[in-house]
PDB file of N, CA and C in Angstrom:
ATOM      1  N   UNK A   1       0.840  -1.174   0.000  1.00  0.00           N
ATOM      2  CA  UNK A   1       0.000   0.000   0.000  1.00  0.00           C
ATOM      3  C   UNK A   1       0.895   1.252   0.000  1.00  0.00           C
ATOM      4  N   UNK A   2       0.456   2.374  -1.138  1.00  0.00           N
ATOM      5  CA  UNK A   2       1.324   3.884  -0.850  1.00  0.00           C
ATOM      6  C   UNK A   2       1.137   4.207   0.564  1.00  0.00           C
ATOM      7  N   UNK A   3       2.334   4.626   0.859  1.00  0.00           N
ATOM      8  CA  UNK A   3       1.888   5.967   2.324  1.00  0.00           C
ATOM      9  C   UNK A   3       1.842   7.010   1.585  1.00  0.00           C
ATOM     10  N   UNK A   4       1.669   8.342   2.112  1.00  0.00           N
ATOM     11  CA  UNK A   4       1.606   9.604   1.426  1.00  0.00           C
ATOM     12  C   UNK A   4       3.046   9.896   0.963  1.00  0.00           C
ATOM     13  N   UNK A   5       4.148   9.410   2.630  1.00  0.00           N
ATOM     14  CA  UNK A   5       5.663   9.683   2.229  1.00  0.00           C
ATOM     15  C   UNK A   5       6.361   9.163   0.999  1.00  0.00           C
ATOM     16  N   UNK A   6       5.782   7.898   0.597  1.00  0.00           N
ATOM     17  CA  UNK A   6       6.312   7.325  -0.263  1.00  0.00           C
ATOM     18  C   UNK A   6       5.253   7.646  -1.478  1.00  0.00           C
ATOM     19  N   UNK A   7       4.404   8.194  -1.777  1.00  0.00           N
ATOM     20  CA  UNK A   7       4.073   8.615  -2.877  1.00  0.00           C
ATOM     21  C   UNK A   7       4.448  10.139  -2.999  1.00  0.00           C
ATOM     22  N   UNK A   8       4.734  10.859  -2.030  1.00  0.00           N
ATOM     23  CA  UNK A   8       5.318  12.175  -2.372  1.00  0.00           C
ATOM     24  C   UNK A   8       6.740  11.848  -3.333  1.00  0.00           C
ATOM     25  N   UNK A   9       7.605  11.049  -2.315  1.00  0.00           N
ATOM     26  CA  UNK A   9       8.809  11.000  -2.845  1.00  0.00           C
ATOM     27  C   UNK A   9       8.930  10.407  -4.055  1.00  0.00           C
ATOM     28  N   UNK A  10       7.993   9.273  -4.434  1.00  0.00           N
ATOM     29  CA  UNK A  10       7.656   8.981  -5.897  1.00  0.00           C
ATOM     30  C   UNK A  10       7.378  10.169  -7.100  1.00  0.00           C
ATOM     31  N   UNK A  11       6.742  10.839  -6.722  1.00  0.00           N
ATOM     32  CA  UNK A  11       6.341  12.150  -7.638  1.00  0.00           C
ATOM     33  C   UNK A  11       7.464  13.350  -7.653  1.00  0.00           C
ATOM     34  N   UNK A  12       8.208  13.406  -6.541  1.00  0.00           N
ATOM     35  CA  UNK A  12       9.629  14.291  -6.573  1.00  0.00           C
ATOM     36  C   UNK A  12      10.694  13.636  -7.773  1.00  0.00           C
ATOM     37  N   UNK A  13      11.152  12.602  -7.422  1.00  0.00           N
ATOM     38  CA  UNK A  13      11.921  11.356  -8.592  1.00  0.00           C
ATOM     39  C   UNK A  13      10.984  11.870 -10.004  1.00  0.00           C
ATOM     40  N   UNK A  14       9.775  11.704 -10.111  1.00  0.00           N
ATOM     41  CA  UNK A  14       8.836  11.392 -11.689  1.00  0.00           C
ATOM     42  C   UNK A  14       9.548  13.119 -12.124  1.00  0.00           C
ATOM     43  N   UNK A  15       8.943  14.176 -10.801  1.00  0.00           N
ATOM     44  CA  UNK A  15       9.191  15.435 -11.693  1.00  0.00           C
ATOM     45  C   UNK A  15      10.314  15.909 -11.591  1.00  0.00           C
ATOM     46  N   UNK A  16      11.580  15.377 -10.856  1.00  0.00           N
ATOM     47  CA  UNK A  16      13.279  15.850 -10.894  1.00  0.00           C
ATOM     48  C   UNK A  16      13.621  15.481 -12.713  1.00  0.00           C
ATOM     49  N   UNK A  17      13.102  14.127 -12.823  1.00  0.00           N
ATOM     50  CA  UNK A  17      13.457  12.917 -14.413  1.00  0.00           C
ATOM     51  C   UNK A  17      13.136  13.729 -15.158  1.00  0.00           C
ATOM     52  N   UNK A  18      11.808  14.145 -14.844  1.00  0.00           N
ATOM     53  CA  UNK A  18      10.915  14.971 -16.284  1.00  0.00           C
ATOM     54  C   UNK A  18      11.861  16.532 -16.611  1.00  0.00           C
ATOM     55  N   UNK A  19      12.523  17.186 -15.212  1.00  0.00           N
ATOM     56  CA  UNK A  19      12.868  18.449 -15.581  1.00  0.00           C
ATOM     57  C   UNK A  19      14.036  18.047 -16.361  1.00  0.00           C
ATOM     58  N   UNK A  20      15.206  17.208 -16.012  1.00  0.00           N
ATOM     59  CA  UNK A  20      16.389  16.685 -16.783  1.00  0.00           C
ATOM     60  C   UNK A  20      16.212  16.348 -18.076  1.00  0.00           C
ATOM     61  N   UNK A  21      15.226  15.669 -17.841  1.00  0.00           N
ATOM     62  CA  UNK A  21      14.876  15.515 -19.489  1.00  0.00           C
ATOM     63  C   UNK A  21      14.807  16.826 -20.323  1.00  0.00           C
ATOM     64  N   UNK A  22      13.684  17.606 -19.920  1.00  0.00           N
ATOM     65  CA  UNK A  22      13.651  18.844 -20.676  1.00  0.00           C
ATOM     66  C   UNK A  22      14.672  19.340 -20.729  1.00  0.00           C
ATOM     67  N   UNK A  23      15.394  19.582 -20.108  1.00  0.00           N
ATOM     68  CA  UNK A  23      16.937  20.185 -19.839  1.00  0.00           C
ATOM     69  C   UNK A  23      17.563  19.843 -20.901  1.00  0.00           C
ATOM     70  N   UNK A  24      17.592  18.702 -21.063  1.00  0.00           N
ATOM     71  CA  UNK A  24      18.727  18.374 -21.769  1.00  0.00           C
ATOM     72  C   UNK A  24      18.451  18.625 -23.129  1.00  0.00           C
ATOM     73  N   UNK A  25      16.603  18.431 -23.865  1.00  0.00           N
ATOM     74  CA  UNK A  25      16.402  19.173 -25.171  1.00  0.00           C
ATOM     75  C   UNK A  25      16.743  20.680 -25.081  1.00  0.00           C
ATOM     76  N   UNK A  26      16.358  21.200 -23.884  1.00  0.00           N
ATOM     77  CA  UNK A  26      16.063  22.931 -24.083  1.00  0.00           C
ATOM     78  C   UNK A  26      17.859  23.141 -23.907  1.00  0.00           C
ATOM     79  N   UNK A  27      18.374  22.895 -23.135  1.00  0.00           N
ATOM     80  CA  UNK A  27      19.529  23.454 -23.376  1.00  0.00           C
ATOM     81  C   UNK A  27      19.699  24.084 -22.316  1.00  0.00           C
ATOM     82  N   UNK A  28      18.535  24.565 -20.980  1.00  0.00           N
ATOM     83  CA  UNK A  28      18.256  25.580 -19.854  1.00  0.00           C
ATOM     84  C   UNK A  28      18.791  25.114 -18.965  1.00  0.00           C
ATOM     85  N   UNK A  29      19.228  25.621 -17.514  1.00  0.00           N
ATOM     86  CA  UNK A  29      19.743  25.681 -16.649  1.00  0.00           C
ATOM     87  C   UNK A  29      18.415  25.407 -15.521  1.00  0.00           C
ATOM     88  N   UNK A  30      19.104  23.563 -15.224  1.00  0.00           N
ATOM     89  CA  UNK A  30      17.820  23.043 -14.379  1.00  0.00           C
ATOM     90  C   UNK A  30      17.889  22.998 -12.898  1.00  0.00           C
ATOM     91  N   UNK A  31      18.906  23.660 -12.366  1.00  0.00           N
ATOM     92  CA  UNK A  31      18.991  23.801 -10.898  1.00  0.00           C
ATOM     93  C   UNK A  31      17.730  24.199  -9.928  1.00  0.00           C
ATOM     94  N   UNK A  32      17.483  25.547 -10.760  1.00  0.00           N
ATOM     95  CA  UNK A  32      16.381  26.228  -9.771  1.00  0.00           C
ATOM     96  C   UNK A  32      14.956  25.539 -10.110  1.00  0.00           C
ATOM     97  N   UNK A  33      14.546  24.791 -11.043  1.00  0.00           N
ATOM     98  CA  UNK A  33      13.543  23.989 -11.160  1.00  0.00           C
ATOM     99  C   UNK A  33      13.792  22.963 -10.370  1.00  0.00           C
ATOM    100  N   UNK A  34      14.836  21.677 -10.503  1.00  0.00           N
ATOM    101  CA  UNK A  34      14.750  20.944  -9.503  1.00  0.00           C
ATOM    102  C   UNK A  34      14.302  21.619  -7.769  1.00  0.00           C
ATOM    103  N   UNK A  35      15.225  22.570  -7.751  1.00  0.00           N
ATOM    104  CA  UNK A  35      14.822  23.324  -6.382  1.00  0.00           C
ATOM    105  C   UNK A  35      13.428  23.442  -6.148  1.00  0.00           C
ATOM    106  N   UNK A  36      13.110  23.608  -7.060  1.00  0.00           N
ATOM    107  CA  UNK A  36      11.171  24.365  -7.398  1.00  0.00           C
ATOM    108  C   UNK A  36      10.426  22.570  -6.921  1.00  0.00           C
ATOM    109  N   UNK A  37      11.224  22.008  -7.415  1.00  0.00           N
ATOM    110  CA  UNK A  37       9.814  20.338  -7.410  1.00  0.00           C
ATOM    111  C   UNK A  37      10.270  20.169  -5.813  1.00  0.00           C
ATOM    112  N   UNK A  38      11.477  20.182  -5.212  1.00  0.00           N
ATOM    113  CA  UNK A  38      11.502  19.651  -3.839  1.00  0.00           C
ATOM    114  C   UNK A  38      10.880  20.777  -3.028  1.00  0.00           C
ATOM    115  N   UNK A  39      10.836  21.921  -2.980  1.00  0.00           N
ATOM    116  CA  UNK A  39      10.083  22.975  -2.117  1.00  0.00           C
ATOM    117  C   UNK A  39       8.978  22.443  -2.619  1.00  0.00           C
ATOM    118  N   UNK A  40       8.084  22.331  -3.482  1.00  0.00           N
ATOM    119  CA  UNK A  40       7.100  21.947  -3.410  1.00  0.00           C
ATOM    120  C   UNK A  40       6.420  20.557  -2.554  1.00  0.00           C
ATOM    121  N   UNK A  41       7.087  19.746  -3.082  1.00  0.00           N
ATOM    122  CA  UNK A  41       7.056  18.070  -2.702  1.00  0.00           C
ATOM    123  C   UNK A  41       7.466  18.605  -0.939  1.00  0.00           C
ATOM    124  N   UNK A  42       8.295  19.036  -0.062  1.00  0.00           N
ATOM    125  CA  UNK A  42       8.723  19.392   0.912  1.00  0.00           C
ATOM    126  C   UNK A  42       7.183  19.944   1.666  1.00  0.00           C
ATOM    127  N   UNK A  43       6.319  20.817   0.974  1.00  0.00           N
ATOM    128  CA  UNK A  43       5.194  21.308   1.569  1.00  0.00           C
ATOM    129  C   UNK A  43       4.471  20.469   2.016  1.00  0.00           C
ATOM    130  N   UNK A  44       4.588  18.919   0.501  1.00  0.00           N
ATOM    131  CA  UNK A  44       3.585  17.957   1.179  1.00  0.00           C
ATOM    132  C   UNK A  44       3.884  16.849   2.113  1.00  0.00           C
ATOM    133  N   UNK A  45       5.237  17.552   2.115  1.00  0.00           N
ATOM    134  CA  UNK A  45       5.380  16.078   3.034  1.00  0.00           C
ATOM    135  C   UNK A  45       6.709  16.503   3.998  1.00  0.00           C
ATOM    136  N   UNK A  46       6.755  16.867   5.115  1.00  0.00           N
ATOM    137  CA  UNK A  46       7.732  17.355   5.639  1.00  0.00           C
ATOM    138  C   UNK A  46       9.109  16.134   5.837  1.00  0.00           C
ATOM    139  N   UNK A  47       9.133  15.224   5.333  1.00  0.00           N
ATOM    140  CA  UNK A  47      10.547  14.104   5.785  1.00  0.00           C
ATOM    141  C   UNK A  47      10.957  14.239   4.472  1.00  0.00           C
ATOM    142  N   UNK A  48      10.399  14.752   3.206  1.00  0.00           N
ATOM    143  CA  UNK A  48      11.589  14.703   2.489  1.00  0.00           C
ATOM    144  C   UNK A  48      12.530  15.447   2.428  1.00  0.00           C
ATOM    145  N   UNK A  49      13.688  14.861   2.356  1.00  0.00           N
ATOM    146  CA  UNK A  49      14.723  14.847   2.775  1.00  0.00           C
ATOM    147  C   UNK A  49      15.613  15.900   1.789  1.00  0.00           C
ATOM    148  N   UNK A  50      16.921  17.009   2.441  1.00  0.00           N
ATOM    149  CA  UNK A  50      17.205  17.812   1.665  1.00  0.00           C
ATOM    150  C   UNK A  50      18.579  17.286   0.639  1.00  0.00           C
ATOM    151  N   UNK A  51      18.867  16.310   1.566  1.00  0.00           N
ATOM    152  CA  UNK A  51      20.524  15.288   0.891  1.00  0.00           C
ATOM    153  C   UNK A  51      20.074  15.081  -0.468  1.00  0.00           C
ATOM    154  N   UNK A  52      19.042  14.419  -1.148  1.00  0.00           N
ATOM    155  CA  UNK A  52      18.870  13.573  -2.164  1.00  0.00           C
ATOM    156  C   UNK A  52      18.990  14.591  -2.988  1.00  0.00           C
ATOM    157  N   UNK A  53      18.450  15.657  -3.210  1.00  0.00           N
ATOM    158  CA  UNK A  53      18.242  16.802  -4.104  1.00  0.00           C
ATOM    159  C   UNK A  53      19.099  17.470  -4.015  1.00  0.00           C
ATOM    160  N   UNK A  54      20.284  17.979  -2.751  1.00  0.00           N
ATOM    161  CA  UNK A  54      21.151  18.548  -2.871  1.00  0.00           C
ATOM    162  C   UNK A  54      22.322  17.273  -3.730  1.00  0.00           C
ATOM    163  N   UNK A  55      22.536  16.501  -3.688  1.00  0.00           N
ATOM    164  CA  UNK A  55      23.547  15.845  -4.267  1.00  0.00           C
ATOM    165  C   UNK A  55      23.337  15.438  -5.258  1.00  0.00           C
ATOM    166  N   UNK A  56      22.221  15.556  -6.129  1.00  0.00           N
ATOM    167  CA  UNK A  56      21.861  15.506  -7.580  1.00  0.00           C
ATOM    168  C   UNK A  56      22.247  16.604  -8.267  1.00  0.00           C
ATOM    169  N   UNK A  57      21.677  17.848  -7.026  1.00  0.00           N
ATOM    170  CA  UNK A  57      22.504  19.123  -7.971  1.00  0.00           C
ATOM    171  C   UNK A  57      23.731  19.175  -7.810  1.00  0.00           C
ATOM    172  N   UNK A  58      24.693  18.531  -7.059  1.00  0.00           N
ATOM    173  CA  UNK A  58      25.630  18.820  -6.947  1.00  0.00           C
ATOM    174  C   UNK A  58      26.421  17.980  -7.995  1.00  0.00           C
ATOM    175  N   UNK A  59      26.581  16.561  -8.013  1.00  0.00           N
ATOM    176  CA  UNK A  59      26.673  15.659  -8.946  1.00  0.00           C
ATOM    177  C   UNK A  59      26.455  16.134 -10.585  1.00  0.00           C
ATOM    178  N   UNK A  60      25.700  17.113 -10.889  1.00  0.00           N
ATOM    179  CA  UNK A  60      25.334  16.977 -11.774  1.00  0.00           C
ATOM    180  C   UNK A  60      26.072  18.462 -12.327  1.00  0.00           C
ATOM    181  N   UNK A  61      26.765  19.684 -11.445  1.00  0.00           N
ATOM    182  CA  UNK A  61      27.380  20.755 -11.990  1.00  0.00           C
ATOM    183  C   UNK A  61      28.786  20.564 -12.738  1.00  0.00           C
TER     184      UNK A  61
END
């Protein structure tokens, strides 16, 4: 069965993938969007966590 935690964090992963993707056609600078899906996802669910998203952006400069 979903919990909410684990379907938040499911939908953070779906929309981090989806912004990279675009990224990588558009050519744009996807930092502050990733930032944008975890502040969001973060509203709904206070345990997600700030490591995972900081070390994707970091990994990925």
């Amino acid at each position: 069965m979903w919990t909410r935690n684990l379907l938040v964090k499911a939908l953070l992963v779906a929309s981090i993938c989806n912004v990279l993707l675009e990224s990588i056609f558009r050519g744009d600078d996807f930092q502050e969007r990733i930032f944008t899906c975890w502040y969001v996802a973060r509203c709904y669910d206070k345990e997600v966590s700030n490591e995972g998203v900081l070390l994707l952006v970091t990994v990925t400069r």
